[in-house]
Protein backbone atom coordinates (compact mmCIF):
# COMPACT_ATOMS: atom_id res chain seq x y z
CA UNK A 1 112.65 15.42 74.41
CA UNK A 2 109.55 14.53 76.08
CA UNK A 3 108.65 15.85 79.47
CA UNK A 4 109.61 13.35 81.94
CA UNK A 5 108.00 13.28 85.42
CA UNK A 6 109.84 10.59 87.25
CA UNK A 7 113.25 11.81 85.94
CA UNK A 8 115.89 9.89 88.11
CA UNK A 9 119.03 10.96 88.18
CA UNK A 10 122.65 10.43 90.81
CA UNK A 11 124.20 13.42 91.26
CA UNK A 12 127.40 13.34 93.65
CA UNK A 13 127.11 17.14 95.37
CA UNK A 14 128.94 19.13 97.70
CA UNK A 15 126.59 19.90 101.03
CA UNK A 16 126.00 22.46 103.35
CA UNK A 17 124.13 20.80 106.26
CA UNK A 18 124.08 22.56 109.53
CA UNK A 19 123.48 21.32 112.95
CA UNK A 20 122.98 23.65 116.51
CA UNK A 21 124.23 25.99 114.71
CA UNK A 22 127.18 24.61 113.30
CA UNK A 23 128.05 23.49 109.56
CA UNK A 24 129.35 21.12 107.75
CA UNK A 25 130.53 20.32 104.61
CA UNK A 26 130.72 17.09 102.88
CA UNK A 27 130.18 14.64 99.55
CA UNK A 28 126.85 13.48 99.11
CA UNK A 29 125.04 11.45 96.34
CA UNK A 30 121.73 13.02 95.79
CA UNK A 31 118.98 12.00 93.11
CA UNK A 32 117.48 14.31 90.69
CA UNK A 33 113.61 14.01 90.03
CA UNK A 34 110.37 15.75 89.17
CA UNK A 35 112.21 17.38 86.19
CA UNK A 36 109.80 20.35 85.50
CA UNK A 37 108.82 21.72 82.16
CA UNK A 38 111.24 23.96 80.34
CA UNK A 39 114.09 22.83 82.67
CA UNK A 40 117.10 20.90 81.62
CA UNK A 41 119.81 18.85 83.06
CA UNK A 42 123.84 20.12 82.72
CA UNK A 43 126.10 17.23 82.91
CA UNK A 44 128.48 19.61 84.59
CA UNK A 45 132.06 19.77 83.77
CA UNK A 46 133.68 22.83 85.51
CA UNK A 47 131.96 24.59 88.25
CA UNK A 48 133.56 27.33 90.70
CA UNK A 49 133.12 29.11 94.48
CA UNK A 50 132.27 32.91 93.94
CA UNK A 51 131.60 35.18 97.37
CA UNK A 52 127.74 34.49 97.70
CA UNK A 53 128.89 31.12 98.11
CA UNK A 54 130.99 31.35 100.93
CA UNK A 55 127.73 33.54 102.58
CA UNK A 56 125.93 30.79 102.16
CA UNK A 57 128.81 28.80 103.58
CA UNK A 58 128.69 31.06 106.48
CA UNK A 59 124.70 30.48 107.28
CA UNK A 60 123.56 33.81 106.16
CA UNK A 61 119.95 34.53 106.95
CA UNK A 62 119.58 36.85 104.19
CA UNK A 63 120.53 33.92 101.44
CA UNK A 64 120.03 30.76 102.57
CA UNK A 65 117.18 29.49 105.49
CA UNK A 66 116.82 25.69 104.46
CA UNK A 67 119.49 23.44 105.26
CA UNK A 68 120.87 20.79 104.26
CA UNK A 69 121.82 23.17 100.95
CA UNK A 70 123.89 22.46 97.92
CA UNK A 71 125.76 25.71 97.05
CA UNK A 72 127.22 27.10 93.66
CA UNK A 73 126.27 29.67 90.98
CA UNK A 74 128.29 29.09 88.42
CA UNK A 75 129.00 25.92 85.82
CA UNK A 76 129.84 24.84 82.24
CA UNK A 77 128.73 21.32 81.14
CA UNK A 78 126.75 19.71 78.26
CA UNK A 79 123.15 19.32 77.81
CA UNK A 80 122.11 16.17 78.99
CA UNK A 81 118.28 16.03 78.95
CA UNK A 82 116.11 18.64 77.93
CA UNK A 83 112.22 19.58 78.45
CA UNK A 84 113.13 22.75 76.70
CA UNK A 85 112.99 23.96 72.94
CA UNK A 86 115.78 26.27 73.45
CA UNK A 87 118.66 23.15 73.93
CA UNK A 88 119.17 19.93 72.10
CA UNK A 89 120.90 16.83 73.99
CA UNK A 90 125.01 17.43 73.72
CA UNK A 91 124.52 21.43 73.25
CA UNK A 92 127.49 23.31 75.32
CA UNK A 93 126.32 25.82 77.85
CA UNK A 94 127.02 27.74 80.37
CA UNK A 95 125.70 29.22 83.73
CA UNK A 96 126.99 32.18 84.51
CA UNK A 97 125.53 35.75 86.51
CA UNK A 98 121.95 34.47 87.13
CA UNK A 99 119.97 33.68 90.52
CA UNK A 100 120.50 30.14 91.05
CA UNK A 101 121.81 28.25 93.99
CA UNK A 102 120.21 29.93 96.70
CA UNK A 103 116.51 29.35 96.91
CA UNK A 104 116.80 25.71 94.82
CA UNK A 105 120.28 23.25 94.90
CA UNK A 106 123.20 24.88 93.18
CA UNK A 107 125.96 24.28 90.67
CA UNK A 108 128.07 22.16 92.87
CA UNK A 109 127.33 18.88 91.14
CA UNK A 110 128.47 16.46 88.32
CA UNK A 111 124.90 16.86 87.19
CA UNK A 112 122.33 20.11 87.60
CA UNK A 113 119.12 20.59 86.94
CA UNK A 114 117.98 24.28 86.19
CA UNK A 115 115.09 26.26 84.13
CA UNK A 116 116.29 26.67 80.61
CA UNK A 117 115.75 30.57 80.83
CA UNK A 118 118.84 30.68 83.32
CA UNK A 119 121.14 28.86 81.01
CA UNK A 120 123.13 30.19 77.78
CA UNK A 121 124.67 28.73 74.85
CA UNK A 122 128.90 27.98 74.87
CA UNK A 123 129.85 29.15 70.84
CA UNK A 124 131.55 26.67 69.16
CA UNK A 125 135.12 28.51 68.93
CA UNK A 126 135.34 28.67 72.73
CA UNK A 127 136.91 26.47 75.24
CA UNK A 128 133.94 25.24 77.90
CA UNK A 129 136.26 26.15 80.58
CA UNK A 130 136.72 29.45 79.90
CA UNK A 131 133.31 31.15 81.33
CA UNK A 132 133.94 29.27 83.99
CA UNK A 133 137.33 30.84 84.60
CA UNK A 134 135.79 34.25 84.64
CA UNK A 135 132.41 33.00 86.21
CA UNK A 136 130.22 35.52 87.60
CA UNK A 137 133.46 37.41 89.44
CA UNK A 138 134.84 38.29 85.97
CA UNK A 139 130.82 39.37 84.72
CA UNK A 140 130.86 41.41 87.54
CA UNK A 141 134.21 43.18 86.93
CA UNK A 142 133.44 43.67 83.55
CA UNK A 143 129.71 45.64 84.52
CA UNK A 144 131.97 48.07 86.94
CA UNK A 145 134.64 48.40 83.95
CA UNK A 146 131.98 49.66 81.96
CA UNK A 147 131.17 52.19 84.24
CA UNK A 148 134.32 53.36 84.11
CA UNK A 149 134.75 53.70 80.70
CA UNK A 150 131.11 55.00 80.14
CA UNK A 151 131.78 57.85 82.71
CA UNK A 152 134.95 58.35 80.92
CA UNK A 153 137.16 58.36 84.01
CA UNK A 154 140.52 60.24 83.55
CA UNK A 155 143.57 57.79 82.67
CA UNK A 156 146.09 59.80 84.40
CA UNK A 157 144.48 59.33 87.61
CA UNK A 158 145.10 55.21 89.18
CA UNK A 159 141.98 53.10 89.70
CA UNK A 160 141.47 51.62 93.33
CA UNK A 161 140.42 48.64 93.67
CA UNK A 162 139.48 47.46 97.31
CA UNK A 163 139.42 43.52 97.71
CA UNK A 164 142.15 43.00 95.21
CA UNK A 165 142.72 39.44 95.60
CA UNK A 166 139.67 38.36 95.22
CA UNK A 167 137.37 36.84 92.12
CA UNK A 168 135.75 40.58 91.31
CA UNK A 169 138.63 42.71 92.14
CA UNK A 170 141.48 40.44 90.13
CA UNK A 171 139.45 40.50 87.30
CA UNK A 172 139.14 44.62 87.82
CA UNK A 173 142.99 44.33 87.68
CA UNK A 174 143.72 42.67 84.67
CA UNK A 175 141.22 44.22 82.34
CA UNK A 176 141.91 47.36 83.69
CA UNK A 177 145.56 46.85 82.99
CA UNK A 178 145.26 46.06 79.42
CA UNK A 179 142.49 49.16 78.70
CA UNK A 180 145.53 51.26 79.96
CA UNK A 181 144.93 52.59 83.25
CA UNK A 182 147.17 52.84 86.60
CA UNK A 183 145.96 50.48 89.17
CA UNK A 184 146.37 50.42 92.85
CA UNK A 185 145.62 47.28 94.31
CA UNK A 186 144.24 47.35 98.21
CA UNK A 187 144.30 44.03 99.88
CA UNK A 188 145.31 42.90 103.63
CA UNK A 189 148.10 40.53 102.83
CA UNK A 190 150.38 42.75 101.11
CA UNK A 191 153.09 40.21 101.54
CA UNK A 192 151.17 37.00 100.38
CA UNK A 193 149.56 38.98 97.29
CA UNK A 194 151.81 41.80 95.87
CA UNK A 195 153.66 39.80 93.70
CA UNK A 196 150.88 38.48 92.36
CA UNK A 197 148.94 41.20 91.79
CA UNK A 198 151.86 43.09 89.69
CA UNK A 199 152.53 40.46 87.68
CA UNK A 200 148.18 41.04 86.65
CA UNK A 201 148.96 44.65 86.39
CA UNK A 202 149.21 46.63 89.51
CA UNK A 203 151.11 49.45 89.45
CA UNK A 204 150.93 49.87 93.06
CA UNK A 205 149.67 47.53 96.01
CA UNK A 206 148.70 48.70 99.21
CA UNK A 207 146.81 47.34 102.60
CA UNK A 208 143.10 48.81 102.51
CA UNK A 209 143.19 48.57 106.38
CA UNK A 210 145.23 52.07 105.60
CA UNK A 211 141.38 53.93 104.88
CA UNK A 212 140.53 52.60 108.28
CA UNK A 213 143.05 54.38 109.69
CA UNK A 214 142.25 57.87 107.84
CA UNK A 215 142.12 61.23 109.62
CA UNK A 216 138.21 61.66 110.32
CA UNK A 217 137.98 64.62 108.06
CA UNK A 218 135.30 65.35 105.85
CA UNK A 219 137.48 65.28 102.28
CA UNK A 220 141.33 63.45 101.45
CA UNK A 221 143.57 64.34 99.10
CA UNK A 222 142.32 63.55 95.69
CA UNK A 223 144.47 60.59 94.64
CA UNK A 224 142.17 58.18 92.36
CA UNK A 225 140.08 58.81 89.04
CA UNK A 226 137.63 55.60 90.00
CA UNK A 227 136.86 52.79 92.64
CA UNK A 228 136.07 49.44 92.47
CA UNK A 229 134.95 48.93 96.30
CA UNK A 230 134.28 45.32 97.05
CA UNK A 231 134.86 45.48 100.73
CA UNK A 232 131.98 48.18 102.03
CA UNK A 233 131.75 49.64 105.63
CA UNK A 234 134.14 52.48 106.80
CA UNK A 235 136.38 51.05 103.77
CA UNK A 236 133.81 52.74 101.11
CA UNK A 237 133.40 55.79 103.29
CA UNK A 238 136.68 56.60 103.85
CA UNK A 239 138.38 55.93 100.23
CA UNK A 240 135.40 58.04 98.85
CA UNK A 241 137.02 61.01 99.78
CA UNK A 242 140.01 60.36 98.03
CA UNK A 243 138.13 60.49 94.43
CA UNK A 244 139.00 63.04 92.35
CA UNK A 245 136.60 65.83 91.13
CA UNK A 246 133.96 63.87 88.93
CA UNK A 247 135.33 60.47 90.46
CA UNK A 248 133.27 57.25 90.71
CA UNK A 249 133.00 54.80 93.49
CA UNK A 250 131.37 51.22 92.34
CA UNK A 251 130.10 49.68 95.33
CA UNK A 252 130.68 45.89 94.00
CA UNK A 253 131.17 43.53 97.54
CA UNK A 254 130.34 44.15 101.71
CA UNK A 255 132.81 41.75 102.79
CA UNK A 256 133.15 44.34 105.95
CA UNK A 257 129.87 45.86 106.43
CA UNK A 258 126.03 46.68 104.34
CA UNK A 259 126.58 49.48 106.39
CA UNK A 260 128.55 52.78 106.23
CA UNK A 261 128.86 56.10 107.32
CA UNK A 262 129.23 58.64 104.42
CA UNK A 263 130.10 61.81 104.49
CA UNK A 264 128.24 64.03 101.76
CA UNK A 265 130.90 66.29 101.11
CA UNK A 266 132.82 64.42 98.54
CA UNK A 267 129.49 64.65 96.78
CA UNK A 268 128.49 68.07 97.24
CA UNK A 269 132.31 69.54 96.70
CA UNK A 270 133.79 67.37 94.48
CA UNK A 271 130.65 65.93 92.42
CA UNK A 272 131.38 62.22 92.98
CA UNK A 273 129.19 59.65 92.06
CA UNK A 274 128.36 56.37 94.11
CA UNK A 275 126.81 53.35 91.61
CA UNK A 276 125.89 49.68 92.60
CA UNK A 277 126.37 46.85 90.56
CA UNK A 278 124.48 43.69 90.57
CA UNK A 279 125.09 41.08 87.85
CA UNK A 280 122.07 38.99 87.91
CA UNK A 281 119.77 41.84 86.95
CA UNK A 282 121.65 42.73 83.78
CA UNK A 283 119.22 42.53 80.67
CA UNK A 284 119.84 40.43 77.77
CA UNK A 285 120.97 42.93 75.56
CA UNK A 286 124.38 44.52 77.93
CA UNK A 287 124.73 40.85 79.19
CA UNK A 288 126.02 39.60 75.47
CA UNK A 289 128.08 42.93 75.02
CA UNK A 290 129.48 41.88 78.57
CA UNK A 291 130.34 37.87 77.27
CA UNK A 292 131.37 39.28 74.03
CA UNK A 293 134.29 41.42 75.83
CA UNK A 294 135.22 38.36 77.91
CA UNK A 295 135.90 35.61 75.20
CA UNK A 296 138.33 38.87 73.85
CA UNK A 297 140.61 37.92 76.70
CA UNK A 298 139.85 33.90 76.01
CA UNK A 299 143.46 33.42 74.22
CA UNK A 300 145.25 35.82 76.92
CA UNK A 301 148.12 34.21 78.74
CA UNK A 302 148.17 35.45 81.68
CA UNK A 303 144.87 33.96 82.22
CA UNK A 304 145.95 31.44 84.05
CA UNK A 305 147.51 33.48 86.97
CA UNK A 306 143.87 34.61 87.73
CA UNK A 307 142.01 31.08 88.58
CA UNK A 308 143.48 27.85 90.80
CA UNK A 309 141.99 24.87 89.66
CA UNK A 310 141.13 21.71 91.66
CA UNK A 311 139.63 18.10 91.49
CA UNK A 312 135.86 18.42 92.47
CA UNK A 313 136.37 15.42 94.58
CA UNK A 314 138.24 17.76 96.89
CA UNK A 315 135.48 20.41 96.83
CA UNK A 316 134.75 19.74 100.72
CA UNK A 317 138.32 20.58 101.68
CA UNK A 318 138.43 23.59 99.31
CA UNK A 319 135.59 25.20 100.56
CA UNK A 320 136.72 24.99 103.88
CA UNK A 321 140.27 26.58 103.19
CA UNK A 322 138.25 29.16 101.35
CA UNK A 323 135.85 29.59 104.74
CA UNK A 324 138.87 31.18 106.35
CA UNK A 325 139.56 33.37 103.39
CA UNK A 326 143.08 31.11 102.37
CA UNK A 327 142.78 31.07 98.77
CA UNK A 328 143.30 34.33 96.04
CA UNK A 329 141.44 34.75 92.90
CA UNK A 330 139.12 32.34 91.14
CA UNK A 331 138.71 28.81 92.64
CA UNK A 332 137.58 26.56 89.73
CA UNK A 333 137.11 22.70 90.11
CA UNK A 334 136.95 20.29 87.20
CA UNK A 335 134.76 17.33 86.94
């Protein structure tokens, strides 16, 4: 289609406006204009919260400076207006694991406007809401995964995973679970969660408040082949010294701190490795092998004990339960 300057567009959005300090969150028609070239327009139809939005929720400097701010990194919809020769009106795509939503309006819309180079074809066979049910949380587990198996971690040593309950780390749980290794599952509501998190595939759930309680010694017993660390601080530092010889920690999340005191020991003695993961710089080529693994799981079951799913006219409310870290897993909302 023709490039269309004075593109006009209602959008109803979820905003992030803040005031002395303060923010609030609230419904708000918007209009989309100035469509640029090689952008299109998603008539969204299932978006979702991951953790960067809830730092954005949270007025962090580092993400977000301009407010009022729509949030959101993740959607499925349907093409509907394109300036770019990649997408055709009515194609089904997907937004998933790229850097949108923080320096331009995000994916918490019925409509949303992005550069076409952000944006990937849905194939035909699958369901539009399953990437959404995965969403950049499930990408993100699937990168650390990889790790795991690349490294060729020992099966008969469990796999920790810090920040069970959440997006990244329930993902970690179930995939995990059906590749065949022993999880232990660290979260800080053991009563809210453990159920739960057995019935993805934890063989063992624990509190990960327990590493901040650790003897200040330089090395732990060895207890876990891998970690999936999405909580950071003392957290990281402390579980690191539980890693077997040749272990790997996978620093994922910093829910608790950027910051953390390491001991070099673990690597020095017991030739541990420490790797970050960061979805959104994934090239094209391990980023298909990685959406190629995920639509394996897209006829799984238990599926839908890993996602809540909501109305997007109750985004507002969501978001704010979310704010105060009441929810577990993916949040989802349909429009």
């Amino acid at each position: 289609m023709k490039y269309c300057k004075n593109f006009k567009l209602s959008k109803r959005s979820l905003v992030i406006e803040k005031k002395n300090n303060n923010y609030n969150y609230s419904k708000k028609k918007l209009i989309l204009k100035d469509l640029k070239k090689d952008e299109v327009i998603i008539k969204v139809k299932f978006n979702s919260f991951n953790y960067k939005d809830i730092l954005v929720g949270k007025g962090n400097p580092g993400l977000v400076r301009s407010y009022p701010h729509v949030p959101g990194i993740d959607c499925t919809g349907i093409i509907c207006y394109s300036n770019s020769k990649k997408f055709k009106l009515r194609d089904k795509v997907m937004v998933i694991a790229k850097p949108v939503g923080i320096n331009s309006p995000g994916t918490m819309s019925n409509y949303f406007a992005v550069s076409s180079k952000f944006v990937e074809k849905i194939p035909s066979n699958i369901n539009i809401k399953l990437p959404i049910i995965f969403g950049t949380a499930g990408f993100t587990a699937m990168l650390a995964i990889n790790q795991i198996k690349n490294l060729k971690v020992n099966k008969k040593y469990p796999i920790l995973i810090t920040g069970a309950s959440g997006g990244v780390g329930l993902f970690s749980v179930f995939i995990l679970n059906k590749l065949g290794y022993k999880i232990t599952a660290a979260t800080t509501n053991i009563k809210k969660n453990k159920k739960k998190l057995k019935l993805i595939g934890a063989k063992e759930v624990i509190n990960y408040e327990t590493f901040d309680k650790s003897i200040n010694l330089p090395l732990l017993k060895k207890k876990y082949g891998a970690i999936i660390d999405n909580i950071g601080g003392s957290i990281l530092a402390n579980s690191l010294k539980t890693l077997h010889l040749n272990g790997v920690l996978i620093s994922i999340g910093n829910i608790r701190s950027n910051h953390s005191m390491i001991n070099i020991l673990p690597f020095l003695l017991r030739q541990v490795r420490l790797v970050g993961i960061n979805a959104e710089s994934t090239n094209h080529l391990i980023r298909n092998k990685i959406v190629k693994n995920i639509f394996k799981y897209s006829k799984d079951k238990n599926l839908i004990n890993l996602y809540t799913e909501y109305k997007f006219s109750s985004s507002s409310k969501i978001f704010k339960q979310i704010l105060k870290n009441n929810y577990f897993g993916r949040v989802i909302f349909k429009i």
